[in-house]
PDB file of N, CA and C in Angstrom:
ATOM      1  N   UNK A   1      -6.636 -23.772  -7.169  1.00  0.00           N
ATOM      2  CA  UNK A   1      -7.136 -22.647  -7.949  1.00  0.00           C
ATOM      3  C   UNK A   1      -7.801 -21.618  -7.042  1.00  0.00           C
ATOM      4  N   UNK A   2      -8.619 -22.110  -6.140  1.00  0.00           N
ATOM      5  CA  UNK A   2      -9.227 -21.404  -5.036  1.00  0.00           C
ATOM      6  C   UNK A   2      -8.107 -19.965  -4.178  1.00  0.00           C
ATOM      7  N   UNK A   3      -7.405 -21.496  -4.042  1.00  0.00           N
ATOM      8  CA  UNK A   3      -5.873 -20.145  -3.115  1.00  0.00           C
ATOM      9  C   UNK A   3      -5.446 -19.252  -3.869  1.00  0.00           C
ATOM     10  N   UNK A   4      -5.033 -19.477  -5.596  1.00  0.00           N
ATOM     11  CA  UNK A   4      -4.791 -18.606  -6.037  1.00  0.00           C
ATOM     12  C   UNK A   4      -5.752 -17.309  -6.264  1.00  0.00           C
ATOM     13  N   UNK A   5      -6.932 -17.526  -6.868  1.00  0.00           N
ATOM     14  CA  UNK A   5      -7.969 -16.303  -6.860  1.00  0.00           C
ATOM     15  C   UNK A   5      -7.975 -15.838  -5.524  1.00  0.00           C
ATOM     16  N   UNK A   6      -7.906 -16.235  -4.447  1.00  0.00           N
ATOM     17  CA  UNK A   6      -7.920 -15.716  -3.131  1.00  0.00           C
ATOM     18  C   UNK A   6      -6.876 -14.485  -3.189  1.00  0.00           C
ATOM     19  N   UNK A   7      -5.471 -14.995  -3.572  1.00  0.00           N
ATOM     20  CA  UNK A   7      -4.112 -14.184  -3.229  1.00  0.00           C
ATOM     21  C   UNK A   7      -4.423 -13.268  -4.002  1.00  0.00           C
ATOM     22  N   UNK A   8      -4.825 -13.700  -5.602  1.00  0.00           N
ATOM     23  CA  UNK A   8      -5.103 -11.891  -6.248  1.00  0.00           C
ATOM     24  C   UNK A   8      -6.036 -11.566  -5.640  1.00  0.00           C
ATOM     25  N   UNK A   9      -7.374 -11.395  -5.178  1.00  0.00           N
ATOM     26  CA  UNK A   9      -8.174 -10.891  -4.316  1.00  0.00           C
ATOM     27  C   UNK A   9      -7.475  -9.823  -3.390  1.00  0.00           C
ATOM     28  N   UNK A  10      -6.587 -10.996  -2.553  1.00  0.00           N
ATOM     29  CA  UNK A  10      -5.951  -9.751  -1.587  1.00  0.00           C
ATOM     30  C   UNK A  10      -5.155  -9.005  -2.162  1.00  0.00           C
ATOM     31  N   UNK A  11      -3.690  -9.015  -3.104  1.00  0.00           N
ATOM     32  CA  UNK A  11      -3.138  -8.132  -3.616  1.00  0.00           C
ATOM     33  C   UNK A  11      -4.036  -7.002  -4.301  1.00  0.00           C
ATOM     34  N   UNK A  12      -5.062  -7.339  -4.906  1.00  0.00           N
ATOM     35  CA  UNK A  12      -6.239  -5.793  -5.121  1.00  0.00           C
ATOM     36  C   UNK A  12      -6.257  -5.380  -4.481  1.00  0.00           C
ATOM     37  N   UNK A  13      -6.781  -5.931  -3.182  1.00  0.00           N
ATOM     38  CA  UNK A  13      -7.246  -4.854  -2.148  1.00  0.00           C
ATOM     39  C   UNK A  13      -5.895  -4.365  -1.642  1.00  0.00           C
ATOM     40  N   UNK A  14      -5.017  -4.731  -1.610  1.00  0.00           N
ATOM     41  CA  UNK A  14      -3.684  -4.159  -1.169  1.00  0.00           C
ATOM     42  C   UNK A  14      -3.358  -3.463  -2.122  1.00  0.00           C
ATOM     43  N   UNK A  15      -3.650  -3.566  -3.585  1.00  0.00           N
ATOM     44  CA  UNK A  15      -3.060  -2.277  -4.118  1.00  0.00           C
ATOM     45  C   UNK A  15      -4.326  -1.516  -3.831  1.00  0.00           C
ATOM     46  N   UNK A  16      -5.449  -1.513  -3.837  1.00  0.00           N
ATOM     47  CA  UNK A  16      -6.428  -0.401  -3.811  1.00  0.00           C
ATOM     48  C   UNK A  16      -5.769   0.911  -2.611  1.00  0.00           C
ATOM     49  N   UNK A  17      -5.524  -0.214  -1.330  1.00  0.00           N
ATOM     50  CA  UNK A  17      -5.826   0.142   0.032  1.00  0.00           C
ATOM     51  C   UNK A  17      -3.978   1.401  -0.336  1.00  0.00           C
ATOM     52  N   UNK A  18      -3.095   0.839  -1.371  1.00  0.00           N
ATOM     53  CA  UNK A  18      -2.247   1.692  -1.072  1.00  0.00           C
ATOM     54  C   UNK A  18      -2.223   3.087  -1.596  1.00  0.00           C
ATOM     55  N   UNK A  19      -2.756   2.487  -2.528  1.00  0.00           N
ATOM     56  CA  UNK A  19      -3.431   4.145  -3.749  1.00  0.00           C
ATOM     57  C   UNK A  19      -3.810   5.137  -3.222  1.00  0.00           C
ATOM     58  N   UNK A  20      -5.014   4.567  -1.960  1.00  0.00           N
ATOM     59  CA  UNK A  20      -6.169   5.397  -1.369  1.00  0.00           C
ATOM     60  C   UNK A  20      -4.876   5.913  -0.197  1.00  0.00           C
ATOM     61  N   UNK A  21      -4.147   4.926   0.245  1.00  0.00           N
ATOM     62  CA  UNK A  21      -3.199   5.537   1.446  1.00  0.00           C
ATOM     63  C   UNK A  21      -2.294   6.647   0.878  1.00  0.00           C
ATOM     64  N   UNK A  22      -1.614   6.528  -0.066  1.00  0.00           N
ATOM     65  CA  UNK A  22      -0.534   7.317  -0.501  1.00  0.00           C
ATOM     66  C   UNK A  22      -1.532   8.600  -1.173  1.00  0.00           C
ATOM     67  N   UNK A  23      -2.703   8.648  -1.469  1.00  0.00           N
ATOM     68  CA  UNK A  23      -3.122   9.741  -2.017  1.00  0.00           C
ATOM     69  C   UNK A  23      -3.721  10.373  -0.831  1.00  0.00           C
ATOM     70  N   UNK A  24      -3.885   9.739  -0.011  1.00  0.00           N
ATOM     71  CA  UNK A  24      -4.311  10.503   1.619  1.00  0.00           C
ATOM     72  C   UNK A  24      -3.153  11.418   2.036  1.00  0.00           C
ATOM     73  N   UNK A  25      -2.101  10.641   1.893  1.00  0.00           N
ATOM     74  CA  UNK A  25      -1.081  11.219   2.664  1.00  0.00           C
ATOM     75  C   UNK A  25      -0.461  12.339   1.878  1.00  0.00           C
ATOM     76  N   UNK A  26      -0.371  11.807   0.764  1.00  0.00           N
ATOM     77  CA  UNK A  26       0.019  13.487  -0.480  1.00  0.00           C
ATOM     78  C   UNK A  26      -0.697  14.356  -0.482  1.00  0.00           C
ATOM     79  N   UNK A  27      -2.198  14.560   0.126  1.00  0.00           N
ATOM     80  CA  UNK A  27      -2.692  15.846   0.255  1.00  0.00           C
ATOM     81  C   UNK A  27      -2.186  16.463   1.337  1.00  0.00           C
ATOM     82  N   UNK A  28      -1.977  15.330   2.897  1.00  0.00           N
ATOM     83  CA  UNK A  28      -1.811  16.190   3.820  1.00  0.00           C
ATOM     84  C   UNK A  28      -0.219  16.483   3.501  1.00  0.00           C
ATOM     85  N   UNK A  29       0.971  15.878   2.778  1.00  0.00           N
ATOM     86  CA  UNK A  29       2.491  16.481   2.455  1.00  0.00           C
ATOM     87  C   UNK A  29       1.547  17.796   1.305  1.00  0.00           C
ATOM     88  N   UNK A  30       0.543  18.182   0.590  1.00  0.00           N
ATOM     89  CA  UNK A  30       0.307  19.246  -0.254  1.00  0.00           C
ATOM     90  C   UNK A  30       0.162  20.159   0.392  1.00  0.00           C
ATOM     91  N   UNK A  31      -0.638  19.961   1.682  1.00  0.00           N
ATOM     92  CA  UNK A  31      -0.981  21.123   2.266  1.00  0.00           C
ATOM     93  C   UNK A  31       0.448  21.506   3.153  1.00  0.00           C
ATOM     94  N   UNK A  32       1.014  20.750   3.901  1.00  0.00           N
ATOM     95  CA  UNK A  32       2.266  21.317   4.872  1.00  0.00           C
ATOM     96  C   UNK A  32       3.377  21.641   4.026  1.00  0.00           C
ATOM     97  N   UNK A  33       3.698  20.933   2.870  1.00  0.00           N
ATOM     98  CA  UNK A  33       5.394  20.888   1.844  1.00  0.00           C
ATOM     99  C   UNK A  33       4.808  22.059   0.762  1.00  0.00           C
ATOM    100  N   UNK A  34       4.023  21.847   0.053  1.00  0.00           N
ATOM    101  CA  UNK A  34       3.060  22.629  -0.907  1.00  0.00           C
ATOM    102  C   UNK A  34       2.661  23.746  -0.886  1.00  0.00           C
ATOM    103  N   UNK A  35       2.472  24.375  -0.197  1.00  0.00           N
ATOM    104  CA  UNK A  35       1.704  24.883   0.470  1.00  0.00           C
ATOM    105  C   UNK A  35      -0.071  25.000  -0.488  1.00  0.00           C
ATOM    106  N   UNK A  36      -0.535  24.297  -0.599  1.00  0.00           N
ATOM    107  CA  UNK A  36      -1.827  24.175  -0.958  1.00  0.00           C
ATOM    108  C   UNK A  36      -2.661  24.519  -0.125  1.00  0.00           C
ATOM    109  N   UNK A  37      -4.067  24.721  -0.051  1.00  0.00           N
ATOM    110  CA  UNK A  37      -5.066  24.891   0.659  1.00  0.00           C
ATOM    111  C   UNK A  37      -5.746  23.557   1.465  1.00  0.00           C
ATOM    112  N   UNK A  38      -6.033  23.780   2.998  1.00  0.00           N
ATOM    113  CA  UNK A  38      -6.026  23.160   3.676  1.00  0.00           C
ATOM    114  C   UNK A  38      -7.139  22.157   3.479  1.00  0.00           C
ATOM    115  N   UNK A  39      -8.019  23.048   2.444  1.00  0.00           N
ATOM    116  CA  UNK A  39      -9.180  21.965   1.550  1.00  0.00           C
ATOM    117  C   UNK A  39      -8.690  20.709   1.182  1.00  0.00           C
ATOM    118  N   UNK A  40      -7.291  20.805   0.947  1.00  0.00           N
ATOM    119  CA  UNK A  40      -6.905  19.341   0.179  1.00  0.00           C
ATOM    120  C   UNK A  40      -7.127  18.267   1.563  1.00  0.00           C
ATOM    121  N   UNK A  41      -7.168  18.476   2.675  1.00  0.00           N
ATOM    122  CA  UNK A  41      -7.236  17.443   3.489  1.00  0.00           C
ATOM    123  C   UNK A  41      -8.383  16.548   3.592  1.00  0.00           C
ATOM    124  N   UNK A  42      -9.268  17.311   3.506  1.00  0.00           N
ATOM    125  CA  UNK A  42     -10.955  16.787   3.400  1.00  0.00           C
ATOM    126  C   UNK A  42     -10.621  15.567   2.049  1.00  0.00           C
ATOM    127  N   UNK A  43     -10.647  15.411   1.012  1.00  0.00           N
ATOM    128  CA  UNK A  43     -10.687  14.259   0.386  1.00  0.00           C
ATOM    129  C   UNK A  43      -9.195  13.548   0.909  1.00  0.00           C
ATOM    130  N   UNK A  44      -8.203  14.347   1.354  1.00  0.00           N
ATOM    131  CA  UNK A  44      -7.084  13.401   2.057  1.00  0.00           C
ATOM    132  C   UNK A  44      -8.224  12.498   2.881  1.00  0.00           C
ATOM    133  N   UNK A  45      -8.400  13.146   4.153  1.00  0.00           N
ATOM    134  CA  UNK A  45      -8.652  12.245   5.130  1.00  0.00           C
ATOM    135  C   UNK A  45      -9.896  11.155   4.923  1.00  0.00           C
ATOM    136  N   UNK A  46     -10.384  11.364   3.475  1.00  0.00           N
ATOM    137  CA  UNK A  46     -11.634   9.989   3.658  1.00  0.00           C
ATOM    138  C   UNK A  46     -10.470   9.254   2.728  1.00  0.00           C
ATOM    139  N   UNK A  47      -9.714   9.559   2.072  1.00  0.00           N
ATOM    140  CA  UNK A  47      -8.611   8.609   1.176  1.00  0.00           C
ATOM    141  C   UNK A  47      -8.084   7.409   2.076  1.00  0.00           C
ATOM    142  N   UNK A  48      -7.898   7.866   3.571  1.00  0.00           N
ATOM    143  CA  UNK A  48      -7.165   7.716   4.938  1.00  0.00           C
ATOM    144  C   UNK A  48      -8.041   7.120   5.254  1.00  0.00           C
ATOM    145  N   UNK A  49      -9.696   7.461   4.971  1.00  0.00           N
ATOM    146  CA  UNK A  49     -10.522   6.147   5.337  1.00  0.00           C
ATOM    147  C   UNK A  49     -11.082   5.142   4.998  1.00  0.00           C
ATOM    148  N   UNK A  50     -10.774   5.322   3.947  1.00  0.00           N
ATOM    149  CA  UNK A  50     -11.068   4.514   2.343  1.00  0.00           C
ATOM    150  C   UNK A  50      -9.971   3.289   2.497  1.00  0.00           C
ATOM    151  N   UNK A  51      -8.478   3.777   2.843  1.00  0.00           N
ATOM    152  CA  UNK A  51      -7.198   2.456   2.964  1.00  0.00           C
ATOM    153  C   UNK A  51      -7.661   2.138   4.509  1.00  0.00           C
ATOM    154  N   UNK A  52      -7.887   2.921   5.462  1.00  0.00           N
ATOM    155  CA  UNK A  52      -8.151   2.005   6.586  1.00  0.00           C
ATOM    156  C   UNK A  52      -9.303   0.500   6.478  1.00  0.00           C
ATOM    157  N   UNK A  53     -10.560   0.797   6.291  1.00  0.00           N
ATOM    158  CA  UNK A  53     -11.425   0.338   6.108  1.00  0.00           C
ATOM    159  C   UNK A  53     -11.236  -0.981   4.667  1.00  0.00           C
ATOM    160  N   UNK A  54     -10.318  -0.953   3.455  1.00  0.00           N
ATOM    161  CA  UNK A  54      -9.453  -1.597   2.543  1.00  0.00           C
ATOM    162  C   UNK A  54      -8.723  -2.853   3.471  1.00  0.00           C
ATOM    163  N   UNK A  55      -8.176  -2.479   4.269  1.00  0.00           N
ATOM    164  CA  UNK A  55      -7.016  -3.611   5.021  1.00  0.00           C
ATOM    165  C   UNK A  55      -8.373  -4.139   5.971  1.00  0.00           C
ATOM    166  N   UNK A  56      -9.173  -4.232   6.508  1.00  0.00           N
ATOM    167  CA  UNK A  56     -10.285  -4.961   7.273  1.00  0.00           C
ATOM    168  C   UNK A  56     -10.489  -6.036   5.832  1.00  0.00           C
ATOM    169  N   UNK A  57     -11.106  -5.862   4.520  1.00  0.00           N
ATOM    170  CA  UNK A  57     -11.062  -6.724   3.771  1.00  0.00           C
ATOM    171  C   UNK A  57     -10.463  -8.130   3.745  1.00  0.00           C
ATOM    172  N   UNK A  58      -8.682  -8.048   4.091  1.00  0.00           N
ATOM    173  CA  UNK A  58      -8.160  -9.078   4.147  1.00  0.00           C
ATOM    174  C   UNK A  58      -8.021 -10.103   5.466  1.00  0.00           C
ATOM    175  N   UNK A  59      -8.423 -11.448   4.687  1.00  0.00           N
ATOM    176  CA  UNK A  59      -8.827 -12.684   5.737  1.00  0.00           C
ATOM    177  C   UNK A  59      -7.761 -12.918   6.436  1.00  0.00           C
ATOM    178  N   UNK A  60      -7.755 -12.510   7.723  1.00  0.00           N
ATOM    179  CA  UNK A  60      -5.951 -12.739   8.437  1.00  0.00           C
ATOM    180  C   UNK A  60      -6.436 -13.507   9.823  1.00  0.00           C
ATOM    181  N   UNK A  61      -5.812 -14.288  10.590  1.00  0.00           N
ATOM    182  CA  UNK A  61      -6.327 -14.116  11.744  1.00  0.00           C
ATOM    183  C   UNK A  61      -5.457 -13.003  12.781  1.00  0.00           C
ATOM    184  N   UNK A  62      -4.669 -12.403  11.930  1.00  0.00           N
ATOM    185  CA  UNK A  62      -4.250 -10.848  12.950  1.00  0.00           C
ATOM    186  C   UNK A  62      -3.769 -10.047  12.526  1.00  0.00           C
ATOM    187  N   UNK A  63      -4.841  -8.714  12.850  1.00  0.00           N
ATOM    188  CA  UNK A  63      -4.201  -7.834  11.887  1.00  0.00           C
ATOM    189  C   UNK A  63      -2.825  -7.007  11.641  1.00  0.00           C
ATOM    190  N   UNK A  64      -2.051  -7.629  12.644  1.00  0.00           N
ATOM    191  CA  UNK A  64      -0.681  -7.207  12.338  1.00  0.00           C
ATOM    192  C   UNK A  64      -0.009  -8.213  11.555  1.00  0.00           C
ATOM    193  N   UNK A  65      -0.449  -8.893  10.744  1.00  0.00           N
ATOM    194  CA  UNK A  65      -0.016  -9.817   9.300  1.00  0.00           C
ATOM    195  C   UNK A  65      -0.512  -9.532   8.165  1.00  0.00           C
ATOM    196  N   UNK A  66      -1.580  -8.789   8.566  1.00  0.00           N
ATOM    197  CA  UNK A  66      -1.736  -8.120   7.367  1.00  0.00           C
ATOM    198  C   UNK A  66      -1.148  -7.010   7.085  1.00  0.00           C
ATOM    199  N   UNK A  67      -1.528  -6.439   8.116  1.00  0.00           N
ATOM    200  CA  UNK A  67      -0.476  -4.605   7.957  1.00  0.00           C
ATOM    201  C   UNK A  67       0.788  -5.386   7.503  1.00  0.00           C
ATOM    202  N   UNK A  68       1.519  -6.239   8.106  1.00  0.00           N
ATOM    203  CA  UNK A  68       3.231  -6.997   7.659  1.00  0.00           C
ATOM    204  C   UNK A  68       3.070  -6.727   5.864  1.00  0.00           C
ATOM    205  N   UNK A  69       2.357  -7.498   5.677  1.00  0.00           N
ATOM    206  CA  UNK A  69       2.003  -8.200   4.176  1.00  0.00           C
ATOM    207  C   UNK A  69       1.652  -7.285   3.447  1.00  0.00           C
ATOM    208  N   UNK A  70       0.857  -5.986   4.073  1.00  0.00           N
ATOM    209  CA  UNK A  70       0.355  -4.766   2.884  1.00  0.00           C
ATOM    210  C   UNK A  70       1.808  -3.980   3.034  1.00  0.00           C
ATOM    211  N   UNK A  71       2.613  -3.872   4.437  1.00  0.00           N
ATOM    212  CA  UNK A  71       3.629  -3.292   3.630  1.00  0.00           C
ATOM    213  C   UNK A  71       4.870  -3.160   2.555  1.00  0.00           C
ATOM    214  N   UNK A  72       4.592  -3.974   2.167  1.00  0.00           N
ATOM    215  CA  UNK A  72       5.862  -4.533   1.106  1.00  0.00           C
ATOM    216  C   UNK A  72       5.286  -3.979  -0.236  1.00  0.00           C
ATOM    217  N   UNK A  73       3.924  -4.019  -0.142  1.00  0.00           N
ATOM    218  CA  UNK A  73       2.920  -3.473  -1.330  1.00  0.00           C
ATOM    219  C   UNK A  73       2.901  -2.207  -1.364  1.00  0.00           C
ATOM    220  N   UNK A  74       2.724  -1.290   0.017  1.00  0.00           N
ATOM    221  CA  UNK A  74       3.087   0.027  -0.084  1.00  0.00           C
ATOM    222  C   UNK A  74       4.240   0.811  -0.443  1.00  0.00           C
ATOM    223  N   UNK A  75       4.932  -0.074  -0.291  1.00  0.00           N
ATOM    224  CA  UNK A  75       6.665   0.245  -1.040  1.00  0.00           C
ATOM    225  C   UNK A  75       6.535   0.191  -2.073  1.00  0.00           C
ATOM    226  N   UNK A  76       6.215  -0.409  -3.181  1.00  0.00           N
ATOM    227  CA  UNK A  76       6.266  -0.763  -4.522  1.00  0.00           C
ATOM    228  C   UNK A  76       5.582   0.215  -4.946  1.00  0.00           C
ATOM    229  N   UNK A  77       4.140   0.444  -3.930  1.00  0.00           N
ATOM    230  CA  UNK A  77       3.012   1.549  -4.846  1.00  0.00           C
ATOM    231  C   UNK A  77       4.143   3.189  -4.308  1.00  0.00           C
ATOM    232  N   UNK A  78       4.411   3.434  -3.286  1.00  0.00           N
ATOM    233  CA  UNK A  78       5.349   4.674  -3.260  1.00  0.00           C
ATOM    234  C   UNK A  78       6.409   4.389  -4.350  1.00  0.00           C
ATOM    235  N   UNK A  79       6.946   4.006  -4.872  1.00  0.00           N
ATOM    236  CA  UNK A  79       7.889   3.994  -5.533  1.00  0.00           C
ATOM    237  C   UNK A  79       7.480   4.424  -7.260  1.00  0.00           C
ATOM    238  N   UNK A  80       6.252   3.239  -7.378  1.00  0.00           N
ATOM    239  CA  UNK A  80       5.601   3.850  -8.537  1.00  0.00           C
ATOM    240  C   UNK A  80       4.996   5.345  -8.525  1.00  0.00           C
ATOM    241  N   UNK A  81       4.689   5.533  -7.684  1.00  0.00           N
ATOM    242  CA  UNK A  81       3.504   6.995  -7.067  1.00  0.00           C
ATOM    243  C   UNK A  81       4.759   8.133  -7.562  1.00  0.00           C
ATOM    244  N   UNK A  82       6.307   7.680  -6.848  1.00  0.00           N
ATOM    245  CA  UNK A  82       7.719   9.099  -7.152  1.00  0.00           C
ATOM    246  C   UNK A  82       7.634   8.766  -8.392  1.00  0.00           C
ATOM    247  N   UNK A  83       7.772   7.363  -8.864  1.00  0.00           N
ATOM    248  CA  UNK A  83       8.089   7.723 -10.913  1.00  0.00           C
ATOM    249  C   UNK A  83       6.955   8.728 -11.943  1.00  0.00           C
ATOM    250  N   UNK A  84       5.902   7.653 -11.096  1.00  0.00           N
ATOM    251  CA  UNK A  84       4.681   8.218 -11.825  1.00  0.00           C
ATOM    252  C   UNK A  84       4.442   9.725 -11.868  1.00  0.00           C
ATOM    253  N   UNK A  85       4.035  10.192 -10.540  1.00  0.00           N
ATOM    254  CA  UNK A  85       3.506  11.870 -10.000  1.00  0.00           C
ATOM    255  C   UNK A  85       4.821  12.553  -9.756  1.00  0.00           C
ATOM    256  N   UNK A  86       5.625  12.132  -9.665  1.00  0.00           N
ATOM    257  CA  UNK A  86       6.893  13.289  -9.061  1.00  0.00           C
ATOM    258  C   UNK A  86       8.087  13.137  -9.924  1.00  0.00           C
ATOM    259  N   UNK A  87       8.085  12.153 -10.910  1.00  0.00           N
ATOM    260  CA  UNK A  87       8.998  12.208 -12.184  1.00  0.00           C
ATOM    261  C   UNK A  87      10.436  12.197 -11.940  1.00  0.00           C
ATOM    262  N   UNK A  88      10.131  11.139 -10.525  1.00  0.00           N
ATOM    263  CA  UNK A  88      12.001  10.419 -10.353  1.00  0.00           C
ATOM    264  C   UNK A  88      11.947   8.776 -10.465  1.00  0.00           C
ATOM    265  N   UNK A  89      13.124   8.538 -10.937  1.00  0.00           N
ATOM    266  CA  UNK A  89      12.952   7.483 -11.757  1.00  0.00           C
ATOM    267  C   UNK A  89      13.399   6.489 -10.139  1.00  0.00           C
ATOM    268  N   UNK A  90      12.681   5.722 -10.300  1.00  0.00           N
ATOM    269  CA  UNK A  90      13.510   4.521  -9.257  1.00  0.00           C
ATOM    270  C   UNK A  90      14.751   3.735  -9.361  1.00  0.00           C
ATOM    271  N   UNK A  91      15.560   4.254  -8.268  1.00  0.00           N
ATOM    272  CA  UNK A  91      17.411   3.443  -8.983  1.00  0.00           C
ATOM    273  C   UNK A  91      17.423   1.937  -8.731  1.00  0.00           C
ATOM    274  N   UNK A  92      18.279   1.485  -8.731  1.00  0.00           N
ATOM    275  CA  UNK A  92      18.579   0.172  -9.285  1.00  0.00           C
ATOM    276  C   UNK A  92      18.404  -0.293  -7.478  1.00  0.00           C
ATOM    277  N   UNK A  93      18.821   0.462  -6.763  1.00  0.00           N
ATOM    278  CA  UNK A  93      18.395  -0.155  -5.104  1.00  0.00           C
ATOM    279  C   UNK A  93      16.956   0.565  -4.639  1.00  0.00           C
ATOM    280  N   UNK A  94      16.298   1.082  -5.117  1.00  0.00           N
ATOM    281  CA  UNK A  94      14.698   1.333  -5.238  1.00  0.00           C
ATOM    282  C   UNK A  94      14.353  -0.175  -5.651  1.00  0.00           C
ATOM    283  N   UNK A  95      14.703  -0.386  -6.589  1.00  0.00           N
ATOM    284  CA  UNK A  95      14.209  -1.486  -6.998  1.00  0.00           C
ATOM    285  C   UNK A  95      14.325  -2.850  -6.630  1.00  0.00           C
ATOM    286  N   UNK A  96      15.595  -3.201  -6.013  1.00  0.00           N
ATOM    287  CA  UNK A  96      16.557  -4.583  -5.217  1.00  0.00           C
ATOM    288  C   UNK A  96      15.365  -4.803  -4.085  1.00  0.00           C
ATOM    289  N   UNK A  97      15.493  -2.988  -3.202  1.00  0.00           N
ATOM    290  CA  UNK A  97      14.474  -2.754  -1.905  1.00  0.00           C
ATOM    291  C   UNK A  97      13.195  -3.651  -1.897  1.00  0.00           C
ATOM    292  N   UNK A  98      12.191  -2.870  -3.352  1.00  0.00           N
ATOM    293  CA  UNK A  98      11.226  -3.211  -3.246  1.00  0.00           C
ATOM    294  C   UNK A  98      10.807  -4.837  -3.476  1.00  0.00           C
ATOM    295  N   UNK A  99      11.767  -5.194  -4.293  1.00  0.00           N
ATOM    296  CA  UNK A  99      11.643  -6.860  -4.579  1.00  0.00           C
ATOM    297  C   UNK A  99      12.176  -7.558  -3.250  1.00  0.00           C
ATOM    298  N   UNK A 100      12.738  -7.653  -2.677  1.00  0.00           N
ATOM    299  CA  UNK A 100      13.214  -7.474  -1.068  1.00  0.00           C
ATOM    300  C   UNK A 100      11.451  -7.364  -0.385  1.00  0.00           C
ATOM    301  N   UNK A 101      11.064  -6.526  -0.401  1.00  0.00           N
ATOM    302  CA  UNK A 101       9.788  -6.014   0.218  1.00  0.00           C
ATOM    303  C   UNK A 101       8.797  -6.674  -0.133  1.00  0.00           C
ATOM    304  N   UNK A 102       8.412  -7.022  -1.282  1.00  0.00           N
ATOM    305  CA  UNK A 102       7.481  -7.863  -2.554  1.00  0.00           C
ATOM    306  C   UNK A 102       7.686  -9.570  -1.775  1.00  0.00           C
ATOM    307  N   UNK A 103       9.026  -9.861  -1.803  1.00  0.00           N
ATOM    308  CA  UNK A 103       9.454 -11.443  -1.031  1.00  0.00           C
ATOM    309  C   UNK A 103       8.739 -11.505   0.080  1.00  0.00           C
ATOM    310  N   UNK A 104       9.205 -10.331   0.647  1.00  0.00           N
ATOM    311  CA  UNK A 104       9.039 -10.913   2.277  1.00  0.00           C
ATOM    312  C   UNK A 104       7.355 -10.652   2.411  1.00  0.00           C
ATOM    313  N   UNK A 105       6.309  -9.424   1.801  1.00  0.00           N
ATOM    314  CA  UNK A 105       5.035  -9.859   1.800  1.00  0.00           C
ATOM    315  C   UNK A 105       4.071 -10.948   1.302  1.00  0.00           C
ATOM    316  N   UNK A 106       5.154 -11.348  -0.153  1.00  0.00           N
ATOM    317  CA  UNK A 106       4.366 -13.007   0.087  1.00  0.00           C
ATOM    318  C   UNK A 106       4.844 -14.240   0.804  1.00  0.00           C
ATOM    319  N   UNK A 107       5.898 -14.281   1.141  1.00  0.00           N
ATOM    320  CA  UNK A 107       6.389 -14.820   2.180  1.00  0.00           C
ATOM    321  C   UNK A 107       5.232 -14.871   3.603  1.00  0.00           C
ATOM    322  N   UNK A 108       5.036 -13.605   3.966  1.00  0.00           N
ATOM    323  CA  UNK A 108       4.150 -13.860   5.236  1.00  0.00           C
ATOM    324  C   UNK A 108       2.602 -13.821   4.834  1.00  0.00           C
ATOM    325  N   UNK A 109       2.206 -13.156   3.241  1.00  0.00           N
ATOM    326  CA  UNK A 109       0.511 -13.899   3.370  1.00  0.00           C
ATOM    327  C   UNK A 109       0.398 -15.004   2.949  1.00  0.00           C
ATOM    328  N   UNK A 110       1.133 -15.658   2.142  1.00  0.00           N
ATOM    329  CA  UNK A 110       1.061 -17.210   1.216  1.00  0.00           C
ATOM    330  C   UNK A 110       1.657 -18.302   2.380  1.00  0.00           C
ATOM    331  N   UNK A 111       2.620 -18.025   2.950  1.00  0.00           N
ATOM    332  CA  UNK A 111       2.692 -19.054   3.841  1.00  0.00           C
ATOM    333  C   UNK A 111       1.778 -19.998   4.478  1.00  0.00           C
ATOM    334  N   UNK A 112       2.204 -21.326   4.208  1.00  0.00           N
ATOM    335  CA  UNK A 112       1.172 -22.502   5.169  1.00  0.00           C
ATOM    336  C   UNK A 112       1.074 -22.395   6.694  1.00  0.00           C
ATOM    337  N   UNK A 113       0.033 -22.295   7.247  1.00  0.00           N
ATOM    338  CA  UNK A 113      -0.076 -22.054   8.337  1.00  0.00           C
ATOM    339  C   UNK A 113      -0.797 -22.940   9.003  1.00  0.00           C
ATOM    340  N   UNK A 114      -0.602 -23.749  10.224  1.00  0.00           N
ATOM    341  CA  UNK A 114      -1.585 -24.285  10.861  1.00  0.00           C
ATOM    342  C   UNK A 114      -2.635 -23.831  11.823  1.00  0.00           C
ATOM    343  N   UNK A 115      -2.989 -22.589  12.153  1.00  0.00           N
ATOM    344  CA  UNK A 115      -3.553 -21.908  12.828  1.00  0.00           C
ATOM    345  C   UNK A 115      -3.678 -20.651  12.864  1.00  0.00           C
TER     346      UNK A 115
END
């Protein structure tokens, strides 16, 4: 029961950490694609520090298993982010992709590990 409350633990913070990432990064695509005001970067870039500081959260012993493991999560949240905010629907290999992506991140955080 322990492991499990653990794994949702981390998938929160992995969806938090992608929210805060993908809304970082859509201000700075607002200001260059958009042309919006360069103001939008200022809450971009603490968004940018908000998901950095998010992925320290998760118990890894390296953080390139976690970055592995949050990205499969960032796929899923971009994908929702185009249906949701940009009103394209995800096709049938959007979707194959991301379950593809979804496997292989619990694949590498749930895995038994001896060390």
């Amino acid at each position: 029961m322990a492991m499990r409350q653990e794994a949702m633990r981390v998938w929160g913070v992995y969806a938090a950490a992608a929210a805060a990432e993908i809304g970082g990064c859509y201000a700075v695509w607002a200001v260059l694609r958009l042309g919006q005001s360069a103001w939008w970067c200022v809450p971009g870039l603490l968004l940018l520090a908000l998901f950095a500081s998010l992925l320290t959260l998760v118990e890894s012993t390296a953080a390139g298993r976690a970055f592995a493991a949050y990205g499969g999560v960032y796929i899923l949240a971009s994908l929702a982010w185009m249906w949701g905010m940009e009103g394209l629907r995800p096709d049938r290999w959007d979707v194959i992709g991301a379950a593809l992506c979804i496997a292989g991140a619990a694949i590498i955080l749930l895995a038994p590990r001896t060390a």
